[in-house]
Protein backbone atom coordinates (compact mmCIF):
# COMPACT_ATOMS: atom_id res chain seq x y z
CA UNK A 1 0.00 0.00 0.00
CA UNK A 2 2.78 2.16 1.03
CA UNK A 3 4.25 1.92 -2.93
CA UNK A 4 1.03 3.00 -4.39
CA UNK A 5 0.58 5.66 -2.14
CA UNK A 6 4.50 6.91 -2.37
CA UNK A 7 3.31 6.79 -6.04
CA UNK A 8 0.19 8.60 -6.17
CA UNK A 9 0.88 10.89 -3.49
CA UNK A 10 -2.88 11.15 -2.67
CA UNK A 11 -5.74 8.33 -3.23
CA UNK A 12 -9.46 7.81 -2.05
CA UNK A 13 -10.26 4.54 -0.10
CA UNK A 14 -11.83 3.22 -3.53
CA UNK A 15 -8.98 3.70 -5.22
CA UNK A 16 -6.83 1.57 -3.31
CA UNK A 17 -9.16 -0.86 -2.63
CA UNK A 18 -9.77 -1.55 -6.54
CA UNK A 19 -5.83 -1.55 -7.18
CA UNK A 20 -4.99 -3.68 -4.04
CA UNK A 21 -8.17 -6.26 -4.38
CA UNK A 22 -9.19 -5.76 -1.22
CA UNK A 23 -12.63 -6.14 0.85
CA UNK A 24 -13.66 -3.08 2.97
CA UNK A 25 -13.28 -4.36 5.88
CA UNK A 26 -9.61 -5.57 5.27
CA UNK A 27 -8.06 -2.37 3.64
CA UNK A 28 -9.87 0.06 6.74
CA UNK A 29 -8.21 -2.61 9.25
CA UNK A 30 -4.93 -1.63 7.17
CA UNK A 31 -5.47 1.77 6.88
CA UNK A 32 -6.05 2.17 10.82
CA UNK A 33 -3.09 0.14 11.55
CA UNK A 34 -0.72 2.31 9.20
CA UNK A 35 -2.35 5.50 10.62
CA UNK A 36 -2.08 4.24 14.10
CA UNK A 37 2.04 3.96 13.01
CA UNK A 38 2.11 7.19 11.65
CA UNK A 39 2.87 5.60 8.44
CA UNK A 40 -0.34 7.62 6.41
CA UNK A 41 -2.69 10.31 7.06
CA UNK A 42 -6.42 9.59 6.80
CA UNK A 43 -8.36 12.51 5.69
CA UNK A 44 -12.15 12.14 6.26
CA UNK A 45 -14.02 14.00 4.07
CA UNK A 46 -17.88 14.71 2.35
CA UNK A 47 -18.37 15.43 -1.18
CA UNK A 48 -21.21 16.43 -2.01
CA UNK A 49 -23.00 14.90 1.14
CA UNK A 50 -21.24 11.52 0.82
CA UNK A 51 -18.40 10.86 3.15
CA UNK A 52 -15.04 9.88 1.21
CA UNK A 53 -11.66 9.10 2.56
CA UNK A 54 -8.08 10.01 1.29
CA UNK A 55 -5.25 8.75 2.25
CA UNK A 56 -1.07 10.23 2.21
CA UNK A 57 1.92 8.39 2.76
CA UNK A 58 3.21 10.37 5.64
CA UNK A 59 7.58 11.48 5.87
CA UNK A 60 7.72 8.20 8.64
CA UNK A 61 6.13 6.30 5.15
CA UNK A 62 8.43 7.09 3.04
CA UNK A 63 11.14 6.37 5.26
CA UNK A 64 9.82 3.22 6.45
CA UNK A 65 9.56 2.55 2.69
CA UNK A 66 12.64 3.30 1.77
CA UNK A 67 14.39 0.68 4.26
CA UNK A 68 11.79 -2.24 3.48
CA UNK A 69 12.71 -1.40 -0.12
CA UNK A 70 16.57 -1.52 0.56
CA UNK A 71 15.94 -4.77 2.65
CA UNK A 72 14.36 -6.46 -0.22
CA UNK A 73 17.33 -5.33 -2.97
CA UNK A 74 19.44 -7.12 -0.39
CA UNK A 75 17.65 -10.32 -0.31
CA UNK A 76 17.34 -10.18 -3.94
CA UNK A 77 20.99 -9.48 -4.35
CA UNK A 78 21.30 -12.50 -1.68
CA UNK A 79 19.53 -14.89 -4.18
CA UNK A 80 20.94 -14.07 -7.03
CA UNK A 81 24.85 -15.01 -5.66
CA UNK A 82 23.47 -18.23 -4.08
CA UNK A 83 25.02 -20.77 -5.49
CA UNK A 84 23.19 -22.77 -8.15
């Protein structure tokens, strides 16, 4: 989620939830948790009388990104000098 969002820089709930393929239920539970982490900022909003979230990758996101991402080149690396 963090990726799309470092991506995007700002998306609506329905947004992510049709690019990640996720239920309601599941992407709020991750939303709260990564807002609860100070990860991304929820925005609660209404337009035009119907309530509509967005959602920012916060500076902590982007940093937290930025080391899962340098965790995974590792591992990659990793594989690709294992021997065969």
């Amino acid at each position: 989620m963090l990726v799309v969002l470092a991506e995007a820089k700002k998306a609506d709930f329905g947004y992510l939830k049709a690019t990640l393929g996720l239920t309601d239920g599941n992407l709020g539970r991750h939303l709260q948790v990564l807002a609860d982490a100070g990860l991304v900022k929820l925005d609660k909003v209404f337009e035009q009388r119907r309530p509509r979230t967005w959602v920012t990758i916060t500076q902590a996101g982007r940093t937290a990104l930025a080391a899962e991402l340098d965790i995974l080149e590792d591992l990659i690396e990793r594989a690709r000098q294992a021997p065969k």
